[in-house]
Protein backbone atom coordinates (compact mmCIF):
# COMPACT_ATOMS: atom_id res chain seq x y z
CA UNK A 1 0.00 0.00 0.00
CA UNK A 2 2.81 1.98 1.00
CA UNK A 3 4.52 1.24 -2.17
CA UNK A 4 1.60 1.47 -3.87
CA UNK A 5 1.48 5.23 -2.96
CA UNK A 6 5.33 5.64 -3.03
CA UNK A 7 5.01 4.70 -6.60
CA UNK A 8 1.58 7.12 -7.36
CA UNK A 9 3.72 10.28 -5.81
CA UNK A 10 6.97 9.09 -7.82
CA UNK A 11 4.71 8.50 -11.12
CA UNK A 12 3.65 12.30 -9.90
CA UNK A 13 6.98 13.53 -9.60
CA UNK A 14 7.41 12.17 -13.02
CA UNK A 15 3.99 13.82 -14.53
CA UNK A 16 5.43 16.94 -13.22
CA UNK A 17 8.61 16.81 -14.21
CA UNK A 18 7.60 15.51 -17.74
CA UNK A 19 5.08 18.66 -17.82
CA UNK A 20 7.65 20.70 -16.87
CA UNK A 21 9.86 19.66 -18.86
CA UNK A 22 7.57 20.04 -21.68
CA UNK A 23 6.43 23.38 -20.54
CA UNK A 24 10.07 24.23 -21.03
CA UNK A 25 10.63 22.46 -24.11
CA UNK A 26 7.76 24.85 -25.57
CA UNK A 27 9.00 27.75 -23.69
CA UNK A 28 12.14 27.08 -25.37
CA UNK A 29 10.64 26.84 -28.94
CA UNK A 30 8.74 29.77 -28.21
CA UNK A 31 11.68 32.05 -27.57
CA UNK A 32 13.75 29.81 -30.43
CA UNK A 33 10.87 30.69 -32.58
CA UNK A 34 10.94 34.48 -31.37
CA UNK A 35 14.39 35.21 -31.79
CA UNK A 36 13.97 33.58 -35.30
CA UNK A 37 11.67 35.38 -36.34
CA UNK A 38 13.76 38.42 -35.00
CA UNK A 39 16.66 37.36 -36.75
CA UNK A 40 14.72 37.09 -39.60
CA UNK A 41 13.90 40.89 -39.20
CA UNK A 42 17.42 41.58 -38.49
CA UNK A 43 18.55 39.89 -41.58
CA UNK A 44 16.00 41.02 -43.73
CA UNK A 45 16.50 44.78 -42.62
CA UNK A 46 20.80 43.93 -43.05
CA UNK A 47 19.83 42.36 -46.53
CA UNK A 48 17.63 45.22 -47.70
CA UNK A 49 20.62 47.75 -46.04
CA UNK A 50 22.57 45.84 -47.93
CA UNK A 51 20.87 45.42 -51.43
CA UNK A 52 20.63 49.88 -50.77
CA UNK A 53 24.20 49.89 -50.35
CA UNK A 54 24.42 47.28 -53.91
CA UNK A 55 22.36 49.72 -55.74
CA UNK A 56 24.10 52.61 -55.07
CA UNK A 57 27.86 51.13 -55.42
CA UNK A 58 26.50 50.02 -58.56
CA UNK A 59 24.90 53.60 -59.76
CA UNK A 60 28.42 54.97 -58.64
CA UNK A 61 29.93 52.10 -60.77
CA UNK A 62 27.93 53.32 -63.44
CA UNK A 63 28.17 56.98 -62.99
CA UNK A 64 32.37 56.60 -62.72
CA UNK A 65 32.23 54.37 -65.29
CA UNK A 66 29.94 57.38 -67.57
CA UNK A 67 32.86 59.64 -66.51
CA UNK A 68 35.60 57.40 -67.52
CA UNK A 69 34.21 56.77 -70.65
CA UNK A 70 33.49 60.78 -71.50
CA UNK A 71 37.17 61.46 -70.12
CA UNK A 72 38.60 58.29 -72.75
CA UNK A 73 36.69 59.96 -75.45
CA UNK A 74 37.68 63.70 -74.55
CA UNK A 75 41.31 62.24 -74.92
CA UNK A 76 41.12 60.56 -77.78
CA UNK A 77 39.05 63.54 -79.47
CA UNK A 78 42.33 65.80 -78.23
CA UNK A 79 44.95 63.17 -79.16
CA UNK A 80 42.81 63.16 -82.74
CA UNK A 81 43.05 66.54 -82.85
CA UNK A 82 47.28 66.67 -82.12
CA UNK A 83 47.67 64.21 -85.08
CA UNK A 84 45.91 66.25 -87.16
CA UNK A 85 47.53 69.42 -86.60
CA UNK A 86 51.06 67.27 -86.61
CA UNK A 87 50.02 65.99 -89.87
CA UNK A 88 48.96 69.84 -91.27
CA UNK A 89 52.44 70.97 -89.91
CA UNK A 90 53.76 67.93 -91.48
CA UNK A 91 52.24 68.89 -95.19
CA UNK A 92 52.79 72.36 -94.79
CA UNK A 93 56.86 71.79 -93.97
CA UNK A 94 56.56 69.49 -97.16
CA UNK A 95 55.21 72.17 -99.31
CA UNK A 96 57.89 74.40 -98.69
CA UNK A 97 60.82 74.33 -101.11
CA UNK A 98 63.45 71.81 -100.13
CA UNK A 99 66.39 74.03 -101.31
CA UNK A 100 65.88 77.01 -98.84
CA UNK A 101 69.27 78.29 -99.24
CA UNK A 102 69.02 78.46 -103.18
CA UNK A 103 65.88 80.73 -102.72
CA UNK A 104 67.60 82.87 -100.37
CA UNK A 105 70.81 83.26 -102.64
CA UNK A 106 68.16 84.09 -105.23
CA UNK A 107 66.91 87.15 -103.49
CA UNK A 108 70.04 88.15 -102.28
CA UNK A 109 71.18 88.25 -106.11
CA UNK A 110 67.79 90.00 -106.48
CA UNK A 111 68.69 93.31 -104.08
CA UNK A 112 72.13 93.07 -104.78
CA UNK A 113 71.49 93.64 -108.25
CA UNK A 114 68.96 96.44 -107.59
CA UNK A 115 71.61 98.08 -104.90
CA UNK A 116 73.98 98.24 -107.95
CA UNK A 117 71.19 100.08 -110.34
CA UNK A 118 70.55 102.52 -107.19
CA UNK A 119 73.79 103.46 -106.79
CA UNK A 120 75.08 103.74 -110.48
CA UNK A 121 71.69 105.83 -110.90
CA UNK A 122 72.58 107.89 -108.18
CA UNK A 123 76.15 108.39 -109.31
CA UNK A 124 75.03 109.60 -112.48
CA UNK A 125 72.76 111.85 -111.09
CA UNK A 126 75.50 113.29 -109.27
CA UNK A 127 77.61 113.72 -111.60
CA UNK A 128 74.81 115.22 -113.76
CA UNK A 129 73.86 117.77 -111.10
CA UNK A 130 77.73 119.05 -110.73
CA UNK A 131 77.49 119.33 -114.39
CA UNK A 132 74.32 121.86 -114.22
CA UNK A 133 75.95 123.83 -111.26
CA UNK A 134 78.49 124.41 -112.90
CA UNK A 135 76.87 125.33 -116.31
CA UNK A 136 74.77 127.66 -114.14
CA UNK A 137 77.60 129.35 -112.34
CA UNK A 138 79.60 129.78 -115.42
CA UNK A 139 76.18 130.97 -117.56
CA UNK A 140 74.60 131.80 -114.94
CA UNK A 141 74.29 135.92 -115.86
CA UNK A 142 73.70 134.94 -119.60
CA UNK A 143 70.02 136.96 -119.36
CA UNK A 144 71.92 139.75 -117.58
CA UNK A 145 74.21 140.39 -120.14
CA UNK A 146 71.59 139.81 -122.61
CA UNK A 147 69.70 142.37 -121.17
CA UNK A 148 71.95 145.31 -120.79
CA UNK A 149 73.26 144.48 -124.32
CA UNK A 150 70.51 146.84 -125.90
CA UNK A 151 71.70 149.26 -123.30
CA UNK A 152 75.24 149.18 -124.44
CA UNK A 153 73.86 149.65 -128.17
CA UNK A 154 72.71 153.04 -127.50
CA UNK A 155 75.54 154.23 -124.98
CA UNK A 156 77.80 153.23 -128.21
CA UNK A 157 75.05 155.77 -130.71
CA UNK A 158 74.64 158.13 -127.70
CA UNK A 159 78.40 158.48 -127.18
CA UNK A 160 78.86 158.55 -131.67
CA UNK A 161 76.20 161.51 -131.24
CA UNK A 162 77.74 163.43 -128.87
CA UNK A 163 80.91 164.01 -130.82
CA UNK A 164 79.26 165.60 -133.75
CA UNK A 165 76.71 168.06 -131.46
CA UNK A 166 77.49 170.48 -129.13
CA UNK A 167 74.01 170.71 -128.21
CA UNK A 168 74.03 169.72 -124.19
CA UNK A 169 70.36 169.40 -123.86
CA UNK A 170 70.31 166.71 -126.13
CA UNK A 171 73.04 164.86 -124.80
CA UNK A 172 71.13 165.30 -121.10
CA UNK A 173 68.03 164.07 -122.78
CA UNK A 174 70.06 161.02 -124.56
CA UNK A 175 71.39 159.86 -121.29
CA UNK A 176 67.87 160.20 -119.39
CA UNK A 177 66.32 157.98 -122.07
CA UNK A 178 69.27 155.10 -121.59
CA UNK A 179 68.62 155.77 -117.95
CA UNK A 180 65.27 155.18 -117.95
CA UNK A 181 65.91 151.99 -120.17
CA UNK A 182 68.20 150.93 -117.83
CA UNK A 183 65.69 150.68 -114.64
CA UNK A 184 63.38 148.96 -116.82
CA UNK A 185 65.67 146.30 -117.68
CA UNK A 186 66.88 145.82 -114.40
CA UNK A 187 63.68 145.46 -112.76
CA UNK A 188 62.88 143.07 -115.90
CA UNK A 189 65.61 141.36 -113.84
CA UNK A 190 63.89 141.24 -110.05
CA UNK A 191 66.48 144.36 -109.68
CA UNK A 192 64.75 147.02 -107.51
CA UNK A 193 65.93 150.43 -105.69
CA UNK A 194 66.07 150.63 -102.15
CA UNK A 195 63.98 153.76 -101.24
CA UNK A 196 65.59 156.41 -98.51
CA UNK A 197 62.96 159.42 -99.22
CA UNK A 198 61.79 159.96 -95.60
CA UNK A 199 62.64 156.53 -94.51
CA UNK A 200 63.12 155.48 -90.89
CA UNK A 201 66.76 154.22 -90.61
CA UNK A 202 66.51 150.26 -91.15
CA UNK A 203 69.54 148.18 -90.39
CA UNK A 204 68.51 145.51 -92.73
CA UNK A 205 68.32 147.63 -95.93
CA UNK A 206 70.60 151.07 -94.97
CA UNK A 207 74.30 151.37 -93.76
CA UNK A 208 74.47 155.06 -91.75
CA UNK A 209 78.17 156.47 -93.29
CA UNK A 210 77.03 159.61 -91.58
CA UNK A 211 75.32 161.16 -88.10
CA UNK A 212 74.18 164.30 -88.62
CA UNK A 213 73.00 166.00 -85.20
CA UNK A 214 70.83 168.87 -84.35
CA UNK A 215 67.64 168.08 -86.72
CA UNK A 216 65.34 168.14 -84.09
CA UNK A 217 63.69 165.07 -82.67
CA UNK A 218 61.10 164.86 -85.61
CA UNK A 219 64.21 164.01 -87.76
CA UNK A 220 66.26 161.97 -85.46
CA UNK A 221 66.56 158.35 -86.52
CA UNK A 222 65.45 159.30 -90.18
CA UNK A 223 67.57 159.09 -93.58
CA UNK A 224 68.15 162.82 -94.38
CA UNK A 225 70.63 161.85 -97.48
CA UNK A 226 71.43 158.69 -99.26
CA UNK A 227 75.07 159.06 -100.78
CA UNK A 228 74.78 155.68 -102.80
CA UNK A 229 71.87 154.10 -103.29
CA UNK A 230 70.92 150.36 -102.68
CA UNK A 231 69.40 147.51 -104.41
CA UNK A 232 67.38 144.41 -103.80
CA UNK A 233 67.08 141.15 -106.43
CA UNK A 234 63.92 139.45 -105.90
CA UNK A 235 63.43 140.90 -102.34
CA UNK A 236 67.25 140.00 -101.17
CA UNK A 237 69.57 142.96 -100.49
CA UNK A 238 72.25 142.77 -103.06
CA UNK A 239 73.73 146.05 -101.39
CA UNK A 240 72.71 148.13 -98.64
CA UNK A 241 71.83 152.18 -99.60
CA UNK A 242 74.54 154.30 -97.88
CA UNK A 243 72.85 157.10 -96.10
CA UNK A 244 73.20 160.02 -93.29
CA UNK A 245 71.12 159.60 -90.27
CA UNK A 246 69.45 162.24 -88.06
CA UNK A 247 70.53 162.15 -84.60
């Protein structure tokens, strides 16, 4: 009986332990089952990070490579470009003659030869114009003389006339007339007299030979007398008109 009831409270014990133990058994599952399914969250939340992270790596993949690409091209476009140009300078250094120094003898026979022409042209110029000067200085009063020859003609008649009249008058007249003549050819010539009549004293045109004081001051620095007169030829004095000054 006693056994009997030893073995009911064992076979208790053993209900309860088995419940327990199943109690924890599901307790255990439970919280397997919860942290599972929290892993699960975790991982899905690191995968979805994760795929995020993919994406973008793989838009900057894309984006760098974009850039790569445009910087390949740009380089080739620019290394295009250099061959190009190398290839004008190329052409253009094969158009050029290939005997540069024959083209430059050429043109330095070219302006060597004109140098010569200048200066044999110039030469004879030169000597041309010494020629002429001195044509001019030796000829140079040819329409002088031919001017005053007429003038000489009729001192020759006046002096032929004199000799057979003893009239004076006419001889006075004679010489007024060849006189005249005279002035007319010379200012013919640019030839002009210096006038003195009631001239103020001018250094550039008078030379005083003589002071004459006591005129009065309405007189003083005024030609009173010209003792030889003076010419100009074409507006240049040829000799100044000798005169006395008031002073």
């Amino acid at each position: 009986m006693q056994l009997k009831r030893i073995g009911k409270q064992v076979g208790k014990i053993f209900a309860v332990h088995s419940v327990n133990k199943k109690r924890d058994k599901n307790m255990e599952k439970d919280k397997n089952l919860k942290e599972g399914i929290h892993n699960e969250t975790e991982k899905e939340a690191t995968q979805k990070v994760a795929d995020e992270q993919a994406k973008s790596q793989k838009d900057t993949c894309k984006e760098s490579k974009n850039v790569e690409e445009t910087v390949k091209q740009n380089i080739l476009n620019t290394d295009k470009k250099a061959d190009e140009t190398e290839k004008s300078a190329k052409d253009d250094k094969k158009a050029e003659p290939k005997d540069v120094l024959a083209e430059a003898q050429k043109e330095i026979e070219k302006y060597k030869d004109l140098y010569l022409r200048s200066v044999a042209e110039f030469d004879n110029y030169r000597k041309r114009t010494l020629k002429e000067k001195t044509q001019l200085l030796l000829n140079g009063s040819e329409k002088a003389v031919s001017a005053m020859l007429p003038i000489i003609d009729d001192m020759e008649r006046a002096i032929e006339s004199a000799t057979k009249t003893d009239d004076i008058e006419v001889i006075k007249e004679g010489m007024k007339l060849i006189f005249q003549k005279t002035n007319k050819v010379m200012e013919s010539l640019g030839v002009k007299k210096i006038d003195t009549k009631d001239a103020d004293f001018d250094t550039d045109f008078h030379e005083a030979v003589a002071m004459v004081p006591g005129m009065g001051d309405d007189k003083k620095g005024k030609v009173l007398d010209c003792v030889q007169a003076g010419y100009t030829l074409n507006d240049k004095v040829i000799r100044h008109a000798k005169v006395a000054v008031g002073q």
